[in-house]
Protein backbone atom coordinates (compact mmCIF):
# COMPACT_ATOMS: atom_id res chain seq x y z
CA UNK A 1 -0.61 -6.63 -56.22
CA UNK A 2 2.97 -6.78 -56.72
CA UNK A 3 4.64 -10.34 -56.66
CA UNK A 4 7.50 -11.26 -54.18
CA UNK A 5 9.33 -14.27 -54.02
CA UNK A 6 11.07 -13.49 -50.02
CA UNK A 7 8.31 -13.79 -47.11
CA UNK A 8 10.14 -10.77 -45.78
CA UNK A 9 11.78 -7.47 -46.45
CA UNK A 10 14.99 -6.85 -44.63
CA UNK A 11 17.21 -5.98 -47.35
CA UNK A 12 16.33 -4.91 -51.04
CA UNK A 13 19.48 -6.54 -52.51
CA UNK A 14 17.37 -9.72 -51.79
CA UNK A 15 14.87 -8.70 -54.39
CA UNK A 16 15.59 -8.20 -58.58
CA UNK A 17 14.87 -5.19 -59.82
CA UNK A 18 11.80 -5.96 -61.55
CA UNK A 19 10.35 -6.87 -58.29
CA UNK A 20 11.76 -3.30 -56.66
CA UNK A 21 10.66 -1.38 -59.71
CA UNK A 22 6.58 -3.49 -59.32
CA UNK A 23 6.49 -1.90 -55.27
CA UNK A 24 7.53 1.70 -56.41
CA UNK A 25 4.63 1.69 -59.40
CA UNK A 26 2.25 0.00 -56.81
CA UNK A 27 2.80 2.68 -54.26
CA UNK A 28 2.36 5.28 -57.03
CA UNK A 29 -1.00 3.68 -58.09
CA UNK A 30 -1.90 3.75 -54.21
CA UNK A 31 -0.93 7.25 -53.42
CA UNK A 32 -3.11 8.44 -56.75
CA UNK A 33 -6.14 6.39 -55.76
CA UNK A 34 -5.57 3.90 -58.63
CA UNK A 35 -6.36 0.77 -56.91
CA UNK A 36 -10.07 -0.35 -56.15
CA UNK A 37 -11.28 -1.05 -52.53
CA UNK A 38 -7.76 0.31 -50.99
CA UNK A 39 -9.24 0.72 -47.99
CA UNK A 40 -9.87 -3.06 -47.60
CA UNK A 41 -6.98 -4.63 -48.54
CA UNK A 42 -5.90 -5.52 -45.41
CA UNK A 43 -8.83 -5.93 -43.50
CA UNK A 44 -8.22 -7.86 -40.20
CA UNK A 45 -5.21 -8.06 -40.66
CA UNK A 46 -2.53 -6.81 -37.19
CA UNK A 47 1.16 -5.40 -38.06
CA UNK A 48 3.52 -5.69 -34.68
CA UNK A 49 5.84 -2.82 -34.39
CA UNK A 50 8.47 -3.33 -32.43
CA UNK A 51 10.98 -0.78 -31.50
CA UNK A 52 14.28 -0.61 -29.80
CA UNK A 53 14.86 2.82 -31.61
CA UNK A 54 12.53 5.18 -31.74
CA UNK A 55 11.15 7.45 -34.78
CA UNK A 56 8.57 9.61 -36.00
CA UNK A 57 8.20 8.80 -39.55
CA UNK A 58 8.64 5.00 -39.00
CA UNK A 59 6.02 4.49 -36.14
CA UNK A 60 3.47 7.18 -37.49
CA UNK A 61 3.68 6.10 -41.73
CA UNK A 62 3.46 2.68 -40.81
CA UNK A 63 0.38 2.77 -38.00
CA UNK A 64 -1.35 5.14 -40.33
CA UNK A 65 -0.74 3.12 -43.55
CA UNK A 66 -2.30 -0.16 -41.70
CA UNK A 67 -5.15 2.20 -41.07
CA UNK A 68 -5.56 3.18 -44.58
CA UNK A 69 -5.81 -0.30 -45.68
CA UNK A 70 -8.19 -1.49 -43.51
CA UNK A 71 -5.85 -3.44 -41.07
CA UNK A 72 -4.31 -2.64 -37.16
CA UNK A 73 -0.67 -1.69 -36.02
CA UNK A 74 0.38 -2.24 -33.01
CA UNK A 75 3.32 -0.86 -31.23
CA UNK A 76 5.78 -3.10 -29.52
CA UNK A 77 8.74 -1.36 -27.30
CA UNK A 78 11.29 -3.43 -26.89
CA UNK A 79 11.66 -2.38 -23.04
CA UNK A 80 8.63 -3.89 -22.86
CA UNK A 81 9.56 -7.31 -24.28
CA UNK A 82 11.27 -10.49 -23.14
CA UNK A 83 13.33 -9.75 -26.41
CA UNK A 84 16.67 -11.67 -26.08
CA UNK A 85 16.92 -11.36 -22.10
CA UNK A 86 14.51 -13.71 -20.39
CA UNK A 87 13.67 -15.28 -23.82
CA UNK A 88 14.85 -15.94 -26.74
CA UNK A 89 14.66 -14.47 -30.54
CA UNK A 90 13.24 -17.78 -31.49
CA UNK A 91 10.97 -17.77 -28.97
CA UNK A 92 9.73 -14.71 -29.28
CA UNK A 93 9.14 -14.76 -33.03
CA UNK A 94 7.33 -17.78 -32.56
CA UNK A 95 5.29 -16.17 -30.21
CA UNK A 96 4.62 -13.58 -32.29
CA UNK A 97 3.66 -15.25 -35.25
CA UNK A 98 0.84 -16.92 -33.21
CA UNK A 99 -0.91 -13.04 -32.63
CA UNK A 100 -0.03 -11.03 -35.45
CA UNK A 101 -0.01 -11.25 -39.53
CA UNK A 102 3.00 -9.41 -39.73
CA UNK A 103 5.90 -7.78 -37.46
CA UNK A 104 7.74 -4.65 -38.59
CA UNK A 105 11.29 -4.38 -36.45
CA UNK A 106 13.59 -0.88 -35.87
CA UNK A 107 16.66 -2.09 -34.07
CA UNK A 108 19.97 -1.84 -33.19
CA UNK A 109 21.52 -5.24 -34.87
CA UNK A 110 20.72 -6.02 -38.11
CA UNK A 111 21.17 -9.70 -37.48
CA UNK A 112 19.14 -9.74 -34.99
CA UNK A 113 16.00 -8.93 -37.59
CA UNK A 114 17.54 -11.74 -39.47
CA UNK A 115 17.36 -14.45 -36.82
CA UNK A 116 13.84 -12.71 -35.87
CA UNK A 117 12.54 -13.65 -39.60
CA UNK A 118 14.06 -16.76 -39.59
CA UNK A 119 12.30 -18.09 -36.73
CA UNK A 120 8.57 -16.18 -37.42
CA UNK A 121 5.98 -18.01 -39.78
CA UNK A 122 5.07 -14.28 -40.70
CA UNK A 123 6.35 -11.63 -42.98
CA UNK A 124 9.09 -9.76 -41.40
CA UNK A 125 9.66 -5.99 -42.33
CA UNK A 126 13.10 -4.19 -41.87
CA UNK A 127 12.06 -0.39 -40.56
CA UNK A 128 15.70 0.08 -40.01
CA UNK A 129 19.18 -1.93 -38.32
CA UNK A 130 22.26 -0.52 -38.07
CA UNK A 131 23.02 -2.00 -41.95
CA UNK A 132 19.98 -1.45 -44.19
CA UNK A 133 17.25 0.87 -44.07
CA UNK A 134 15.12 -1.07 -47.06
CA UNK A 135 11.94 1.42 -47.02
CA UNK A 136 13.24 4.55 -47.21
CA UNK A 137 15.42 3.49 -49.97
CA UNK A 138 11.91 2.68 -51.50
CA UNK A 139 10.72 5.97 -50.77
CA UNK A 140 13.91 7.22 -52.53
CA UNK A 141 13.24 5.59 -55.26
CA UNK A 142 9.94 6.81 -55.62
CA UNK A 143 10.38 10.01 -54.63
CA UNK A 144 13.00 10.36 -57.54
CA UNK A 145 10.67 8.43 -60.17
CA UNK A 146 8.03 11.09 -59.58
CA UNK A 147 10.58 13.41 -60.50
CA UNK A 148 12.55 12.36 -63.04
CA UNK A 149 9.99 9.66 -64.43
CA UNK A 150 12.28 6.87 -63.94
CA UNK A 151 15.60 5.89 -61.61
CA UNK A 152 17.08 4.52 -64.48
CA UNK A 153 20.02 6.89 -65.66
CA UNK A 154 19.60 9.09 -63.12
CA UNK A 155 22.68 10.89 -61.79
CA UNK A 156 22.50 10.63 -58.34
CA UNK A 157 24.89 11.76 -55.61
CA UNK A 158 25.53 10.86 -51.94
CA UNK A 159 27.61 13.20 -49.94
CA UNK A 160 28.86 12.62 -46.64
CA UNK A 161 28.04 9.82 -44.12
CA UNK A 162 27.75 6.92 -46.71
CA UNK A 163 28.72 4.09 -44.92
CA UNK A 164 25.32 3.32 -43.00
CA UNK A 165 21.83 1.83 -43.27
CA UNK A 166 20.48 4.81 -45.40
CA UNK A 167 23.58 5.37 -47.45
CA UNK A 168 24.06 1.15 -47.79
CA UNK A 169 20.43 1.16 -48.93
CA UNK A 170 20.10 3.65 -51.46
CA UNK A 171 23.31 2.52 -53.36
CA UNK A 172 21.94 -0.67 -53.56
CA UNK A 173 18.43 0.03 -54.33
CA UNK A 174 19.75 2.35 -57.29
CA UNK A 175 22.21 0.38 -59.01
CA UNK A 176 19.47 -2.23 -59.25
CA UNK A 177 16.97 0.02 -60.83
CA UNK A 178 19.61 1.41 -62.99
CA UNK A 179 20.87 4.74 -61.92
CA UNK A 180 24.73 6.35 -61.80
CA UNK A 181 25.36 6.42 -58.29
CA UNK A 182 28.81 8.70 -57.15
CA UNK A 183 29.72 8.33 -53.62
CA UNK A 184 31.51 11.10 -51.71
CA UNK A 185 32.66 10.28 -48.69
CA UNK A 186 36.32 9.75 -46.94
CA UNK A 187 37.60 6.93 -45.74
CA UNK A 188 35.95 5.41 -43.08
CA UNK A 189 32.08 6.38 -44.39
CA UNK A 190 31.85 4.57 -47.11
CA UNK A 191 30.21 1.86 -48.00
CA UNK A 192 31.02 -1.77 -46.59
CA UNK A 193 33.06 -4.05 -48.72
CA UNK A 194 30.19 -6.18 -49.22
CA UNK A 195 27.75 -3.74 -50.28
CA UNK A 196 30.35 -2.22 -52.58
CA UNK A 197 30.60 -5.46 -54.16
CA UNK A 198 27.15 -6.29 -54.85
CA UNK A 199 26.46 -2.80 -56.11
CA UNK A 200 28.69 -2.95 -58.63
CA UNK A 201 27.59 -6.47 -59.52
CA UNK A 202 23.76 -4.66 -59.98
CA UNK A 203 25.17 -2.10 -61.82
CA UNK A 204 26.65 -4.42 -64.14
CA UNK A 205 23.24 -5.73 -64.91
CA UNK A 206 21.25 -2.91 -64.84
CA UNK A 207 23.63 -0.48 -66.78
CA UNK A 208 24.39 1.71 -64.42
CA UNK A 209 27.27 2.71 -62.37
CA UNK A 210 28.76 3.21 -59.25
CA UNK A 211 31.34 5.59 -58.32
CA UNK A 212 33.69 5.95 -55.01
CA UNK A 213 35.79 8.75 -54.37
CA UNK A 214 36.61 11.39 -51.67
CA UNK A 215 36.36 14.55 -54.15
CA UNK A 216 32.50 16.17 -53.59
CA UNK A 217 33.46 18.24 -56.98
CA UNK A 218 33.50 14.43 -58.66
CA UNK A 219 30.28 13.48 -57.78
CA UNK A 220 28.39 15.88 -58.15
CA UNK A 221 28.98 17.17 -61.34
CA UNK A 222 26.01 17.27 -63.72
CA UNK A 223 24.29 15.33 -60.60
CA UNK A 224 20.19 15.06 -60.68
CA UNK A 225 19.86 14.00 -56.86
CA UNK A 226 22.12 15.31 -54.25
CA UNK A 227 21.53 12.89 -50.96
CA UNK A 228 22.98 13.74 -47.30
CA UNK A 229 22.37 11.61 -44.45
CA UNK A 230 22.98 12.61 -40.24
CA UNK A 231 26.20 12.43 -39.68
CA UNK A 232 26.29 10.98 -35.98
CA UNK A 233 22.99 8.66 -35.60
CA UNK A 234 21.60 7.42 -32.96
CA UNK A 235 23.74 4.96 -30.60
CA UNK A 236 26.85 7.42 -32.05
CA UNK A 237 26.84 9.77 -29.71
CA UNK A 238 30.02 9.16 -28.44
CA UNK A 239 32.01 9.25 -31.98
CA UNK A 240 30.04 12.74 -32.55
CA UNK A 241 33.21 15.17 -32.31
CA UNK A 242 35.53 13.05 -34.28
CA UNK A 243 32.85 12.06 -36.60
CA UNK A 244 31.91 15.91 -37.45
CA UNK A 245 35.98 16.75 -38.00
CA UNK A 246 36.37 13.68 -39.97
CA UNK A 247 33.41 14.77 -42.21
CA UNK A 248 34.32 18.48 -42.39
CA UNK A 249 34.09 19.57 -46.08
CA UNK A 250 31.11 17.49 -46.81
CA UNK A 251 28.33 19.91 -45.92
CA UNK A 252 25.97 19.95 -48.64
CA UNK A 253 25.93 23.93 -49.18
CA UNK A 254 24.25 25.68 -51.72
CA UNK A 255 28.01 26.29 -53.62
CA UNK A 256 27.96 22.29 -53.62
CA UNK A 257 24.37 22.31 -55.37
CA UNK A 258 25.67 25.19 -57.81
CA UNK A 259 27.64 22.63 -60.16
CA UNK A 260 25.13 19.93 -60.56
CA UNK A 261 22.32 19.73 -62.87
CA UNK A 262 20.39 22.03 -61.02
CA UNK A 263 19.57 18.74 -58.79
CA UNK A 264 17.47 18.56 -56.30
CA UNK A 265 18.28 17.53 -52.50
CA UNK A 266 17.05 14.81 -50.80
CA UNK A 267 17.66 13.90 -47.05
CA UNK A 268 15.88 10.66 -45.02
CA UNK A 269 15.26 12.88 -42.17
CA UNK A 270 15.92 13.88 -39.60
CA UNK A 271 18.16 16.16 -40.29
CA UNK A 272 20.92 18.96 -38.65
CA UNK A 273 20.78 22.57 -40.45
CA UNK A 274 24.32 23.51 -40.57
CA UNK A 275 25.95 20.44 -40.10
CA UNK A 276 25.46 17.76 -43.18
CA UNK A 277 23.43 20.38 -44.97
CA UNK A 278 23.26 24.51 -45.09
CA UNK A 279 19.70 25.47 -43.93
CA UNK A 280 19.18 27.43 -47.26
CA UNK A 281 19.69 23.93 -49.28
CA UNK A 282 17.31 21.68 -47.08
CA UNK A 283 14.82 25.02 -46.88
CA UNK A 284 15.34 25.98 -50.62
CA UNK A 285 13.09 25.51 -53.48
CA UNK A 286 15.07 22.30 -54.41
CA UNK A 287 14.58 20.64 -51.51
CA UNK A 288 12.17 17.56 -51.69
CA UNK A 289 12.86 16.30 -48.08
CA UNK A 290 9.08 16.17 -47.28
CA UNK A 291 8.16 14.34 -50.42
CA UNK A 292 10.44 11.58 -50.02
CA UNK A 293 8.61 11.73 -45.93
CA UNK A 294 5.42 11.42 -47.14
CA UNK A 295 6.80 8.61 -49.95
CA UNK A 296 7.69 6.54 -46.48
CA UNK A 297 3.98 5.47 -46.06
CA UNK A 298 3.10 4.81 -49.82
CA UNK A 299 5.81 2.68 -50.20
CA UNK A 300 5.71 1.12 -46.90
CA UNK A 301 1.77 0.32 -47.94
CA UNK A 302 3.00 -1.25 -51.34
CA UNK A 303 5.49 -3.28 -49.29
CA UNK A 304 2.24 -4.16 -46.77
CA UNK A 305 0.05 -5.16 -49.06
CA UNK A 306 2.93 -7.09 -50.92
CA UNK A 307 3.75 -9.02 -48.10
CA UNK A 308 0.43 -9.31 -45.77
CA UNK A 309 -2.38 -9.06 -48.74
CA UNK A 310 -3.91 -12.44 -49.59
CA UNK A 311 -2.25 -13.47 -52.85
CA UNK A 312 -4.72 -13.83 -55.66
């Protein structure tokens, strides 16, 4: 079982990377049947789910992965909750913790999972705020370990919308684990000061690097993993029309994949054919947008057990 030191998950700059790199080979020893009496792990154990966004491969990977280990998930819609209106966070996380062994959270506000997991005697889990997106960076990571065989010195480049939870999440979670991140965005979708800041600081000590710019030629030449991410997400509805001029040139096409090292394309889902990405890139042979879907629930399990599993 992979050793933690945080009760909960809501960012993986919290965590070193040799804690990041023990969930990705857990979740590999999962999904290949490696570890005895799976099945069991979390036996009687109950995973709240509570939602005030709604998703597909969030709700169904983690309901199904409590399944597969022997526990219960059940969902929680916000709209259904006192949740900050009639009472508060810290009343309701109290509350919580009194039913449940653990509470995964998919909202708007990223400190509201913060204050939610400050308050709750349980393990809270980050399924997404508007800042990090912690387990499908996990995915990422194992998605591109399976791969490449390791995330360490791995070219990898992010093109487009970088400046949110996914993007914010994957340059973090690679510059930990080692690999040359290249960001190409334009001002205004990059990444946050902060998270600039502290990936350079991981590349630092992991030996790898981290590269800004506004040129798509620049980063992805001799790439290995060419990332896009929506370009208007949910609650941006709005911004969409300025959002898709201010982003026009950074359509992943199949031109775009032409000069890097015949890398493969990787996308958190869901995604718009034609608008971040050409439909012959995300439909091509080098597309691995389902295996990084299906890597949602084995590293979401590693993360479970990790978190929920009684500590031997």
């Amino acid at each position: 079982m992979p050793g933690l030191h945080c009760k909960d998950l809501l960012c993986v700059q919290d965590f070193s990377a040799s804690e990041l790199q023990g969930l990705i080979d857990y979740a590999l020893k999962l999904k290949h049947g490696q570890i005895p009496d799976a099945s069991t792990l979390l036996s009687g154990k109950s995973l709240g789910m509570l939602f005030q966004k709604p998703s597909t491969r969030t709700r169904v990977s983690f309901e199904a992965g409590m399944t597969k280990l022997g526990g219960h998930a059940l969902y929680l819609n916000a709209q259904d909750l006192q949740l900050g209106r009639n009472e508060t966070l810290e009343d309701t996380a109290k509350t919580l913790s009194r039913y449940l062994d653990g509470l995964m959270v998919r909202l708007f506000r990223h400190q509201d999972a913060v204050d939610l997991a400050r308050h709750a005697s349980i393990p809270v889990i980050n399924g997404l705020t508007d800042l990090f997106h912690p387990c499908q960076s996990l995915a990422d990571a194992l998605t591109i370990q399976e791969l490449k065989g390791h995330v360490a010195g791995t070219k990898i480049a992010f093109v487009g919308n970088a400046g949110d939870n996914v993007g914010h999440s994957l340059v973090l979670c690679a510059t930990k684990l080692g690999a040359h991140v290249r960001v190409a965005a334009p001002k205004g979708y990059q990444p946050s000061d902060d998270v600039t800041r502290w990936a350079q600081q991981n590349a630092k000590q992991s030996r790898g690097s981290l590269l800004i710019t506004e040129s798509v030629d620049e980063a992805v030449a001799d790439a290995d993993v060419v990332y896009a991410d929506t370009w208007v997400s949910m609650g941006q509805e709005a911004e969409k029309q300025k959002r898709l001029s201010d982003l026009d040139g950074y359509q992943v096409t199949q031109a775009v994949m032409n000069k890097t090292n015949a890398a493969v394309f990787m996308h958190d889902l869901p995604a718009y054919r034609g608008v971040e990405v050409a439909a012959d890139v995300i439909d091509g042979p080098h597309s691995v947008v389902f295996d990084q879907a299906e890597n949602r629930l084995w590293a979401q399990n590693a993360v479970l057990v990790a978190l929920l599993g009684e500590k031997k």
